[in-house]
PDB file of N, CA and C in Angstrom:
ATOM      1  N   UNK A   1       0.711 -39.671  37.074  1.00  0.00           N
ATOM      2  CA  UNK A   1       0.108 -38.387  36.861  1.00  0.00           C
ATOM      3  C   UNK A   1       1.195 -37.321  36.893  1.00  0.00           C
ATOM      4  N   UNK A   2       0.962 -36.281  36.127  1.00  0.00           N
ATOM      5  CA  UNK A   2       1.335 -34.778  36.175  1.00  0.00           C
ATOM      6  C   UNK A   2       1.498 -34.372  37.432  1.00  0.00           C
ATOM      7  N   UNK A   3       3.246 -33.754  38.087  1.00  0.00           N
ATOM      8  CA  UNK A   3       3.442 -33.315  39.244  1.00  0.00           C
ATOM      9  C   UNK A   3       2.783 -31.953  39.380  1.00  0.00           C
ATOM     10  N   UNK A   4       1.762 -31.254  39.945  1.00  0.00           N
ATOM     11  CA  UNK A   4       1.353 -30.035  39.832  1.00  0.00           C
ATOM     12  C   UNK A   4       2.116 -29.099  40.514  1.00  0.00           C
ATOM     13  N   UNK A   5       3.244 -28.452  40.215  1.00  0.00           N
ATOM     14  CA  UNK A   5       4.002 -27.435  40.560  1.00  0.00           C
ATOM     15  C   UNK A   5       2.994 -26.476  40.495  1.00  0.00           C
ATOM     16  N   UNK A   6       3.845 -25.036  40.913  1.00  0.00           N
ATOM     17  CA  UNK A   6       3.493 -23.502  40.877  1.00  0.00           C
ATOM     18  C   UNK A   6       3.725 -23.144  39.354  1.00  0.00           C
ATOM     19  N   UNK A   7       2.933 -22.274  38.968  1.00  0.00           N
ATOM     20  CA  UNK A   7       3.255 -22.180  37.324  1.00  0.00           C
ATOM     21  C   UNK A   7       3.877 -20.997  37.170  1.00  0.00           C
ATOM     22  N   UNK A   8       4.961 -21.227  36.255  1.00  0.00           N
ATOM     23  CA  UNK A   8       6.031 -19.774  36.279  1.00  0.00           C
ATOM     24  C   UNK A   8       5.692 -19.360  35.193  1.00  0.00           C
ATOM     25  N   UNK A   9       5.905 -17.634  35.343  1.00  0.00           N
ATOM     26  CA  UNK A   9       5.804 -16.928  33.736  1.00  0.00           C
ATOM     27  C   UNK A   9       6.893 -16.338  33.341  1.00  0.00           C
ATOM     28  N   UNK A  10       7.327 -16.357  32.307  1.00  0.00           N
ATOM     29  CA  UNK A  10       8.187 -15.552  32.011  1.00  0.00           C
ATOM     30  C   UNK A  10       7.804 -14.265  31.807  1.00  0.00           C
ATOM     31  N   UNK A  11       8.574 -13.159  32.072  1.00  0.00           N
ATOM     32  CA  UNK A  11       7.675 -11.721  31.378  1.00  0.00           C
ATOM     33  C   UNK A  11       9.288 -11.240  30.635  1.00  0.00           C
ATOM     34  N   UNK A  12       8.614 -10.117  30.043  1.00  0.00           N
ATOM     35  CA  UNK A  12       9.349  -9.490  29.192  1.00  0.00           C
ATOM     36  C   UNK A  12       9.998  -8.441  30.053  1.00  0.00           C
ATOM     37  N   UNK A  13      11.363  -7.783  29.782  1.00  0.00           N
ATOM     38  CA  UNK A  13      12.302  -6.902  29.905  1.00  0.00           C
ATOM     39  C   UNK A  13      11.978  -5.969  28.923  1.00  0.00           C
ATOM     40  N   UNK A  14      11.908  -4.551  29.977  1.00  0.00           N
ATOM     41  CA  UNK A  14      11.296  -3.120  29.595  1.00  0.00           C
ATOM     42  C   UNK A  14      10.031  -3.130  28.647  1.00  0.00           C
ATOM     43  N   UNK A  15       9.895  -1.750  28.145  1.00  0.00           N
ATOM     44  CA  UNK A  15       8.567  -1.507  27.677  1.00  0.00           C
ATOM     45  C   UNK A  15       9.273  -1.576  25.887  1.00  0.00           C
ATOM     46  N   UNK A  16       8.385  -2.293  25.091  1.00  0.00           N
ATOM     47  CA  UNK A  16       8.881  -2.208  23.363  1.00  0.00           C
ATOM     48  C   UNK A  16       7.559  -1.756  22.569  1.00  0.00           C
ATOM     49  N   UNK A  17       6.556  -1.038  23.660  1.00  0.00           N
ATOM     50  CA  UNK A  17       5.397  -0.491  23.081  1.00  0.00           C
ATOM     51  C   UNK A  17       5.730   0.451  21.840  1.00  0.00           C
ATOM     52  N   UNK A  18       6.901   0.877  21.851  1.00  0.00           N
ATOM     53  CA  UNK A  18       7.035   1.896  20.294  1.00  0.00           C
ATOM     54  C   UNK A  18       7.231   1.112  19.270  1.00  0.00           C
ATOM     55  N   UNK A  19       8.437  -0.096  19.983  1.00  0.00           N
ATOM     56  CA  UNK A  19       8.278  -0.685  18.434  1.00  0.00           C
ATOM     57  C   UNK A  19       7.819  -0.717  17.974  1.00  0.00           C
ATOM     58  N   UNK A  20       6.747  -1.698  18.906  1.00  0.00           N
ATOM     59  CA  UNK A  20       5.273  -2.523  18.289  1.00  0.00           C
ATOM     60  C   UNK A  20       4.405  -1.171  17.705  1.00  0.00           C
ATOM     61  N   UNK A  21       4.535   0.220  18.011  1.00  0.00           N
ATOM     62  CA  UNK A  21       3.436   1.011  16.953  1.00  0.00           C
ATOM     63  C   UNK A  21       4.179   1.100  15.897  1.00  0.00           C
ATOM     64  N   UNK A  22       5.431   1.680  15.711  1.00  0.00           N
ATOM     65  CA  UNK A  22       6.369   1.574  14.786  1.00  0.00           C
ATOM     66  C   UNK A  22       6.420   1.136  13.509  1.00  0.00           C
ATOM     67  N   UNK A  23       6.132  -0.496  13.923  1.00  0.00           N
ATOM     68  CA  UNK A  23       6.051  -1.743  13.078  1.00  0.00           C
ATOM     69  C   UNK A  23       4.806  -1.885  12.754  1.00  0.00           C
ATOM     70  N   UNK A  24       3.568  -1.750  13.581  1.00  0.00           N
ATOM     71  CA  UNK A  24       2.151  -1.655  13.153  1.00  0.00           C
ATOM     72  C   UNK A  24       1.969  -0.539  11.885  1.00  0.00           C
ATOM     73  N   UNK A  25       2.695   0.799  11.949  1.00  0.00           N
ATOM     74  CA  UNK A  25       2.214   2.016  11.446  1.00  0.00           C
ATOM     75  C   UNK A  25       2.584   1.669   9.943  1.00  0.00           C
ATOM     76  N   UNK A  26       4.219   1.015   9.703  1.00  0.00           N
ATOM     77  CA  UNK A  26       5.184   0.669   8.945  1.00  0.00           C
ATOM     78  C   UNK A  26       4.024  -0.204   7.848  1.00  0.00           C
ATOM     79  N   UNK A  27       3.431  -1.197   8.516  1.00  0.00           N
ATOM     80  CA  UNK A  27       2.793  -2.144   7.829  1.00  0.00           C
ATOM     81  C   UNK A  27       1.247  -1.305   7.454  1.00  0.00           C
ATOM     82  N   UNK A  28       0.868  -0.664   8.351  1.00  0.00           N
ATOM     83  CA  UNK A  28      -0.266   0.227   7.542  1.00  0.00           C
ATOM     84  C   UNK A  28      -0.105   0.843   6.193  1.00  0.00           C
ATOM     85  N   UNK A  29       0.769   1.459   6.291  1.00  0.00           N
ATOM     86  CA  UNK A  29       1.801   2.075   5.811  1.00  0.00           C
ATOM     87  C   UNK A  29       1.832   1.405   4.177  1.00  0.00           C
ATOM     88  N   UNK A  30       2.609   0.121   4.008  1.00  0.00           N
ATOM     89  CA  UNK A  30       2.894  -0.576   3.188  1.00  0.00           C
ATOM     90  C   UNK A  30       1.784  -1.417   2.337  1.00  0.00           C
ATOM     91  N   UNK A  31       0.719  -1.594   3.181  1.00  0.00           N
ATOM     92  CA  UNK A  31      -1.202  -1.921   2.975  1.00  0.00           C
ATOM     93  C   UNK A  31      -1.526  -1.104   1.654  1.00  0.00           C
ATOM     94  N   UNK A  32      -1.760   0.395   2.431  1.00  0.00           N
ATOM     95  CA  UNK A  32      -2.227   1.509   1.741  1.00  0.00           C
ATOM     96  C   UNK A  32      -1.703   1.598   0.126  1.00  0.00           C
ATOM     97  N   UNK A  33      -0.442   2.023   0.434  1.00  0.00           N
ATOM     98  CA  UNK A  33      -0.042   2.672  -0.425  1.00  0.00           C
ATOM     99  C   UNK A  33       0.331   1.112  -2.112  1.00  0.00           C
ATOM    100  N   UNK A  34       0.571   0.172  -1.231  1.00  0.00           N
ATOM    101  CA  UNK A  34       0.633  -1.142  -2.242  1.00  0.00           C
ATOM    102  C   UNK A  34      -1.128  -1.457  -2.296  1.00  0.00           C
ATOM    103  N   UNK A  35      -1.800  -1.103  -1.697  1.00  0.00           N
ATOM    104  CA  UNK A  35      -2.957  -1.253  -2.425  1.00  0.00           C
ATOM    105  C   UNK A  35      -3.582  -0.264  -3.173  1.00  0.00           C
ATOM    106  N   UNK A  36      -3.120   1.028  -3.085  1.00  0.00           N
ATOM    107  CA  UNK A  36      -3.333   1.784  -3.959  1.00  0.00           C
ATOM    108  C   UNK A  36      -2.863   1.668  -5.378  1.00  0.00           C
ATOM    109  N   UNK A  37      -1.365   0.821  -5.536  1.00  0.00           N
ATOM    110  CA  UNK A  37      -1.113   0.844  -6.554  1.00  0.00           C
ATOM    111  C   UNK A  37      -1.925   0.255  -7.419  1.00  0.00           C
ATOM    112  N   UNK A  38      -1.774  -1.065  -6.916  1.00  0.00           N
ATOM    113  CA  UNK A  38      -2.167  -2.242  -7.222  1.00  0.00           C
ATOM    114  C   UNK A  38      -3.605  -1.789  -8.090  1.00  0.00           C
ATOM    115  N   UNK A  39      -4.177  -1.063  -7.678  1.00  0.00           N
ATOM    116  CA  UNK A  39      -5.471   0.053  -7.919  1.00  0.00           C
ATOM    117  C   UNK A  39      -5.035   0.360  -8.930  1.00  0.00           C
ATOM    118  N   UNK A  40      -4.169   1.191  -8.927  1.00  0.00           N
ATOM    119  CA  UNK A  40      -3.748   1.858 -10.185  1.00  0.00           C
ATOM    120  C   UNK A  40      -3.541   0.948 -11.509  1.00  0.00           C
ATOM    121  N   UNK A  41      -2.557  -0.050 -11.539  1.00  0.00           N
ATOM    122  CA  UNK A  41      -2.015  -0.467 -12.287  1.00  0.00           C
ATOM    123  C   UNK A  41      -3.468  -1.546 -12.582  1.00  0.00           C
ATOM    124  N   UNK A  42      -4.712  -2.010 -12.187  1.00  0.00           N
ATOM    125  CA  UNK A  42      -5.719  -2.520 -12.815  1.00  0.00           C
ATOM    126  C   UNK A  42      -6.760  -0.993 -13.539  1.00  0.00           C
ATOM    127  N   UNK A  43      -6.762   0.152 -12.663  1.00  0.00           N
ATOM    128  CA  UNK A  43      -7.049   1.444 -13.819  1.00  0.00           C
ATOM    129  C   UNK A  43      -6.703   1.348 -15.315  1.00  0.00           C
ATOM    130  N   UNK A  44      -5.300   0.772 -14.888  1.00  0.00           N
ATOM    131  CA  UNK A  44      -4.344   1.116 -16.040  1.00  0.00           C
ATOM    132  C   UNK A  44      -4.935  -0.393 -17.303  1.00  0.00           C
ATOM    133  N   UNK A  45      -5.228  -1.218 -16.944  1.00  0.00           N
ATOM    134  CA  UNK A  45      -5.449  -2.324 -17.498  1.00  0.00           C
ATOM    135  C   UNK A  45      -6.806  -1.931 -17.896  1.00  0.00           C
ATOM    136  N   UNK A  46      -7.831  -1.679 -17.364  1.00  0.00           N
ATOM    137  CA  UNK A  46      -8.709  -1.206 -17.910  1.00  0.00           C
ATOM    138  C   UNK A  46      -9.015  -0.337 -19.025  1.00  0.00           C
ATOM    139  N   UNK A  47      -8.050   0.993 -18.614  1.00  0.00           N
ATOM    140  CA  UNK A  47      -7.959   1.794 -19.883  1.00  0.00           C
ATOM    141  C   UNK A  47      -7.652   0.765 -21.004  1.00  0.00           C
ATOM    142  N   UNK A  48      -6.963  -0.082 -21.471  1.00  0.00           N
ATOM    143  CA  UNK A  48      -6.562  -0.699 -22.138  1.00  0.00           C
ATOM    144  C   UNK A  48      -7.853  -1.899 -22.569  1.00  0.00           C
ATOM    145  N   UNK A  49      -8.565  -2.453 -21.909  1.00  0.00           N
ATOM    146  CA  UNK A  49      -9.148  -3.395 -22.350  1.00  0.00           C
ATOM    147  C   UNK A  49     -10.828  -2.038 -22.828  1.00  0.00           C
ATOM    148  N   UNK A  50     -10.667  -1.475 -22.303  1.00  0.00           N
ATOM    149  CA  UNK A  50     -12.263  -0.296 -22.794  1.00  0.00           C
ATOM    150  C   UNK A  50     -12.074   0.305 -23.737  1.00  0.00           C
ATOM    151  N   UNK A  51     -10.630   1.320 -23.811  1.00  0.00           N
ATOM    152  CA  UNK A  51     -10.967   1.885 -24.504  1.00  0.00           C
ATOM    153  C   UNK A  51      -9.268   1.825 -25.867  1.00  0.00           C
ATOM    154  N   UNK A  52      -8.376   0.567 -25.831  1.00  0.00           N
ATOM    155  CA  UNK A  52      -7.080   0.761 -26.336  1.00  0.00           C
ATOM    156  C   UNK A  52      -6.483   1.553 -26.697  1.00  0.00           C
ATOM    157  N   UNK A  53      -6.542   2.628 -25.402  1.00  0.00           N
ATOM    158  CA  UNK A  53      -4.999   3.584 -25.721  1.00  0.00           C
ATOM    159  C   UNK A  53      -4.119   3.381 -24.764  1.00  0.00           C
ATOM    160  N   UNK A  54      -3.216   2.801 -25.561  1.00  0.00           N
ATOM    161  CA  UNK A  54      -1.885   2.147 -24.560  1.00  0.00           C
ATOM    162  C   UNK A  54      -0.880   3.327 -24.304  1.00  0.00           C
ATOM    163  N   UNK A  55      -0.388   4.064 -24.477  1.00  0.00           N
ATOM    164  CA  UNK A  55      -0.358   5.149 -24.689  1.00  0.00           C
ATOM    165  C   UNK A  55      -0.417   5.975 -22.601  1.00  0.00           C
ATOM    166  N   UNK A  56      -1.643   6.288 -23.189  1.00  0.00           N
ATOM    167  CA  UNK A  56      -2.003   7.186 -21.295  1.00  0.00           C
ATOM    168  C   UNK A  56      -2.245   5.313 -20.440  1.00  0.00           C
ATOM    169  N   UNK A  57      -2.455   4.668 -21.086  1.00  0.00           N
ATOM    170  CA  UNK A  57      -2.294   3.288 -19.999  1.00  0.00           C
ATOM    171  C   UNK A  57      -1.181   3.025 -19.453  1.00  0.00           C
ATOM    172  N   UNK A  58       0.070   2.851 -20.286  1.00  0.00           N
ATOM    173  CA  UNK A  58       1.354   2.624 -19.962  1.00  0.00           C
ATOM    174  C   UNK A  58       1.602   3.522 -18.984  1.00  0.00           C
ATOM    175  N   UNK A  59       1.594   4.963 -19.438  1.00  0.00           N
ATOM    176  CA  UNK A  59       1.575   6.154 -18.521  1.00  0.00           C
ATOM    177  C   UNK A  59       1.177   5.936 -17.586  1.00  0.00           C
ATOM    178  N   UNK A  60      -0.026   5.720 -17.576  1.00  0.00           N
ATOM    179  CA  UNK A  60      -0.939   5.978 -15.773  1.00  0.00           C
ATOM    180  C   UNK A  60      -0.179   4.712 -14.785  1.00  0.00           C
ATOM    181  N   UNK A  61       0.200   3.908 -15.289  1.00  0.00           N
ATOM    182  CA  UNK A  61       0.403   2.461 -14.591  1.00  0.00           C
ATOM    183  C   UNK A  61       2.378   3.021 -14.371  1.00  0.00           C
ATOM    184  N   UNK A  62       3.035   3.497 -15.201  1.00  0.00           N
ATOM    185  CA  UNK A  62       4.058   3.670 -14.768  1.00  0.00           C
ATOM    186  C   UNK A  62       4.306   4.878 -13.479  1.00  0.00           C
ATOM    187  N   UNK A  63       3.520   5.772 -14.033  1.00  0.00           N
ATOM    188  CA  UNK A  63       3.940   6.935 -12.853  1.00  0.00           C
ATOM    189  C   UNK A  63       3.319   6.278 -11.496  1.00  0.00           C
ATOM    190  N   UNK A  64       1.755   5.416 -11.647  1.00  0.00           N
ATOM    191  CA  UNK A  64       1.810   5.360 -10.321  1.00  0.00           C
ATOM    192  C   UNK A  64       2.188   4.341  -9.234  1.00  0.00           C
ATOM    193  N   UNK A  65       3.345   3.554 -10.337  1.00  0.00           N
ATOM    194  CA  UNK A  65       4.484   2.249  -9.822  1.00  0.00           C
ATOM    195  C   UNK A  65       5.524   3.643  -9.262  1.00  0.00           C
ATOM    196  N   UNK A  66       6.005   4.395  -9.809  1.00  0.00           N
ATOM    197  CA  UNK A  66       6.925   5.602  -9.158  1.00  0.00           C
ATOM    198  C   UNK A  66       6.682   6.110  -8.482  1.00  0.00           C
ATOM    199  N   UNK A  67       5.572   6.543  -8.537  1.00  0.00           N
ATOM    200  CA  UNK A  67       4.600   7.345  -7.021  1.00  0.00           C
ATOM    201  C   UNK A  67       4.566   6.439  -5.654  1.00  0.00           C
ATOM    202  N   UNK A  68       4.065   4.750  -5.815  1.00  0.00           N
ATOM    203  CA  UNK A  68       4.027   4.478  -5.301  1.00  0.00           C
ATOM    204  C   UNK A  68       5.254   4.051  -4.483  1.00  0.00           C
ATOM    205  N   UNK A  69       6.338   3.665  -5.010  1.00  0.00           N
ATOM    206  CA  UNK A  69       7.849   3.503  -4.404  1.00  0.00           C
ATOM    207  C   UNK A  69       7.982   4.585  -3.769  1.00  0.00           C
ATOM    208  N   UNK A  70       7.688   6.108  -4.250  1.00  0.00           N
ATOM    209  CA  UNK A  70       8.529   7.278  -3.414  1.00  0.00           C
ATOM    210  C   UNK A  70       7.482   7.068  -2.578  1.00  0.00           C
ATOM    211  N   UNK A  71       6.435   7.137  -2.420  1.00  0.00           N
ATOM    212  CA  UNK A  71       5.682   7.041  -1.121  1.00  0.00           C
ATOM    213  C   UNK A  71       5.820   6.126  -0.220  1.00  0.00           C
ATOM    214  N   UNK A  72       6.390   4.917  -0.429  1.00  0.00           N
ATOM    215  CA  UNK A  72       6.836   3.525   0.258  1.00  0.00           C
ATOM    216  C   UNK A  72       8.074   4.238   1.131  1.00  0.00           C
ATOM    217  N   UNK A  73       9.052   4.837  -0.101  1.00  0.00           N
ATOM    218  CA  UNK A  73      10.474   5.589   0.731  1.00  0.00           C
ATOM    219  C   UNK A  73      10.127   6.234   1.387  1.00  0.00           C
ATOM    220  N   UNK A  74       9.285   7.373   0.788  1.00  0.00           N
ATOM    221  CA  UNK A  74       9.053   8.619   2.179  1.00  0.00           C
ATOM    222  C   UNK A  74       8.506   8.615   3.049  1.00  0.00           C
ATOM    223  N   UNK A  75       7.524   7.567   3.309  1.00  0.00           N
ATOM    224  CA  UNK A  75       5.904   7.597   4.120  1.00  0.00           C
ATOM    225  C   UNK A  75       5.095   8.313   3.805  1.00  0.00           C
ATOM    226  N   UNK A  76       4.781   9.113   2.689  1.00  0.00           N
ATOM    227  CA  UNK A  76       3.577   9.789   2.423  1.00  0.00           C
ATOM    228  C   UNK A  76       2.831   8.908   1.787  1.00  0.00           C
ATOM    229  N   UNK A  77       2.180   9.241   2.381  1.00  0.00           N
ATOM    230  CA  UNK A  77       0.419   8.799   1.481  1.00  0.00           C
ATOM    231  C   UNK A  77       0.056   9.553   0.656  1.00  0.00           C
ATOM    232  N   UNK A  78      -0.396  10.701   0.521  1.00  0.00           N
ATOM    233  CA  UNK A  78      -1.242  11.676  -0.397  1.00  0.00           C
ATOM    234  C   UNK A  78      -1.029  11.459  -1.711  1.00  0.00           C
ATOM    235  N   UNK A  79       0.299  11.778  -2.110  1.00  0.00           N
ATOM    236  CA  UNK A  79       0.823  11.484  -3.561  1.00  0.00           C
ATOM    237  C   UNK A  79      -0.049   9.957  -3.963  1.00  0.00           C
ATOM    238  N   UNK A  80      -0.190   9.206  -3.664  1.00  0.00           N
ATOM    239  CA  UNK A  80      -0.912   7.579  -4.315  1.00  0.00           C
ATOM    240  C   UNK A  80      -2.011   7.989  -4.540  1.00  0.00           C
ATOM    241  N   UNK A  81      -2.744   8.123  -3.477  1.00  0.00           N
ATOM    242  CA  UNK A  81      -4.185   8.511  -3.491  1.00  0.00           C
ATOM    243  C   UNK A  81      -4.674   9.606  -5.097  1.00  0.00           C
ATOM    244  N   UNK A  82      -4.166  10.807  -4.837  1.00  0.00           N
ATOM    245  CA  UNK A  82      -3.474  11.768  -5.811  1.00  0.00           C
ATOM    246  C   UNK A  82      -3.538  11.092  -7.334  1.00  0.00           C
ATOM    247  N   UNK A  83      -2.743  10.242  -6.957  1.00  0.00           N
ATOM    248  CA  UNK A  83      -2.445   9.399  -8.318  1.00  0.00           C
ATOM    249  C   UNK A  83      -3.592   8.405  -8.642  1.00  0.00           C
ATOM    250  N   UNK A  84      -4.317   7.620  -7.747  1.00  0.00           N
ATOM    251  CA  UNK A  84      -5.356   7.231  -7.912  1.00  0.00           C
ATOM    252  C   UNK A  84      -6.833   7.670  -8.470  1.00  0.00           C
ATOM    253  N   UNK A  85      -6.570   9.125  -7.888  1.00  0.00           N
ATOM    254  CA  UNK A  85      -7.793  10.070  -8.667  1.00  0.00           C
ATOM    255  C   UNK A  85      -7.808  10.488  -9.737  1.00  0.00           C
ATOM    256  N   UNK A  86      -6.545  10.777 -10.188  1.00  0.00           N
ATOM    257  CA  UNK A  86      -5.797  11.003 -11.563  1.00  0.00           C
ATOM    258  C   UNK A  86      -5.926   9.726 -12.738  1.00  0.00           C
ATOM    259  N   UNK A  87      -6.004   8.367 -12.054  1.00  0.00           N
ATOM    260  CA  UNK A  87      -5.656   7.451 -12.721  1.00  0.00           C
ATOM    261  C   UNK A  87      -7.518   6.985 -13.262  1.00  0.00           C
ATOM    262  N   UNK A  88      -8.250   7.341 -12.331  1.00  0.00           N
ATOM    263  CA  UNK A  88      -9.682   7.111 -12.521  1.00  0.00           C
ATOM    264  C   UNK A  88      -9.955   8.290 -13.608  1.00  0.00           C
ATOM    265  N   UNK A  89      -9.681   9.586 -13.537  1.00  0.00           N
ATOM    266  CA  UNK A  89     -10.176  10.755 -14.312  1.00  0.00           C
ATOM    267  C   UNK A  89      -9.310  10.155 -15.991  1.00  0.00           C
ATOM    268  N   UNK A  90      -8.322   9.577 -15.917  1.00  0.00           N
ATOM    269  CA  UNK A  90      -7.944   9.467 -17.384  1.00  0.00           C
ATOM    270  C   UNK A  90      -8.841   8.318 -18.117  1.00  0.00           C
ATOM    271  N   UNK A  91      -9.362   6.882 -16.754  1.00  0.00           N
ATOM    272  CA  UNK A  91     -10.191   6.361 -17.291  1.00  0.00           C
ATOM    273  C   UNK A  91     -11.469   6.848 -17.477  1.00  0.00           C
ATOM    274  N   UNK A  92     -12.021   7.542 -17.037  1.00  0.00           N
ATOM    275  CA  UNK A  92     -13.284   8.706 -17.260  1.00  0.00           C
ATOM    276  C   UNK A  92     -13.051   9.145 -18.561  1.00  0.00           C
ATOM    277  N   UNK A  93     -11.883   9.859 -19.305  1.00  0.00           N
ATOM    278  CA  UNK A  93     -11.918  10.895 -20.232  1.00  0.00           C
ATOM    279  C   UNK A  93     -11.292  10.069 -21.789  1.00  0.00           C
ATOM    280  N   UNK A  94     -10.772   8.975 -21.337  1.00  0.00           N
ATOM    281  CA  UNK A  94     -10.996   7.773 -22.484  1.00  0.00           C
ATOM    282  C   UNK A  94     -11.927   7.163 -22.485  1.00  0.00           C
ATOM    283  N   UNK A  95     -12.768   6.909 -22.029  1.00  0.00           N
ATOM    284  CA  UNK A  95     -13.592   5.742 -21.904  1.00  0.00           C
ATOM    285  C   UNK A  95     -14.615   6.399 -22.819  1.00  0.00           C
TER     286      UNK A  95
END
């Protein structure tokens, strides 16, 4: 049989609670704004399969691959979103 010792724990050295929001916020962060695109760039496919103007499709799907990188660099959010509402109103006004 199993000698039953005292059971040891290891614990951790200091507090890394910021990281860990840091890295949580980082990955929120990277969620959002890549799922916004991702949004976008099927907007963008849509315009194209409803109504074929490649044209504001290419457009809408490129700016908001650019939007979405500077927002990845900067941490803003707003600009995607922004671009997301934009990207629905062009499929609204082709369609």
């Amino acid at each position: 049989m199993a000698d039953h010792g005292t059971v040891e724990y290891a614990t951790a050295t200091g507090n890394d609670l910021a990281a860990h929001e840091s890295t949580y916020e980082a990955f929120v962060h990277l969620a959002f704004v890549g799922t916004l695109t991702v949004v976008n760039i099927v907007i963008g496919l849509a315009i194209v399969g409803v109504t074929d103007h490649w044209g504001v499709a290419l457009a809408t799907m490129a700016i908001s691959v650019i939007v979405g990188f500077r927002g990845l660099m900067s941490g803003a959010r707003n600009p995607i979103a922004i671009m997301t509402l934009v990207s629905l109103l062009a499929l609204a006004v082709t369609a």
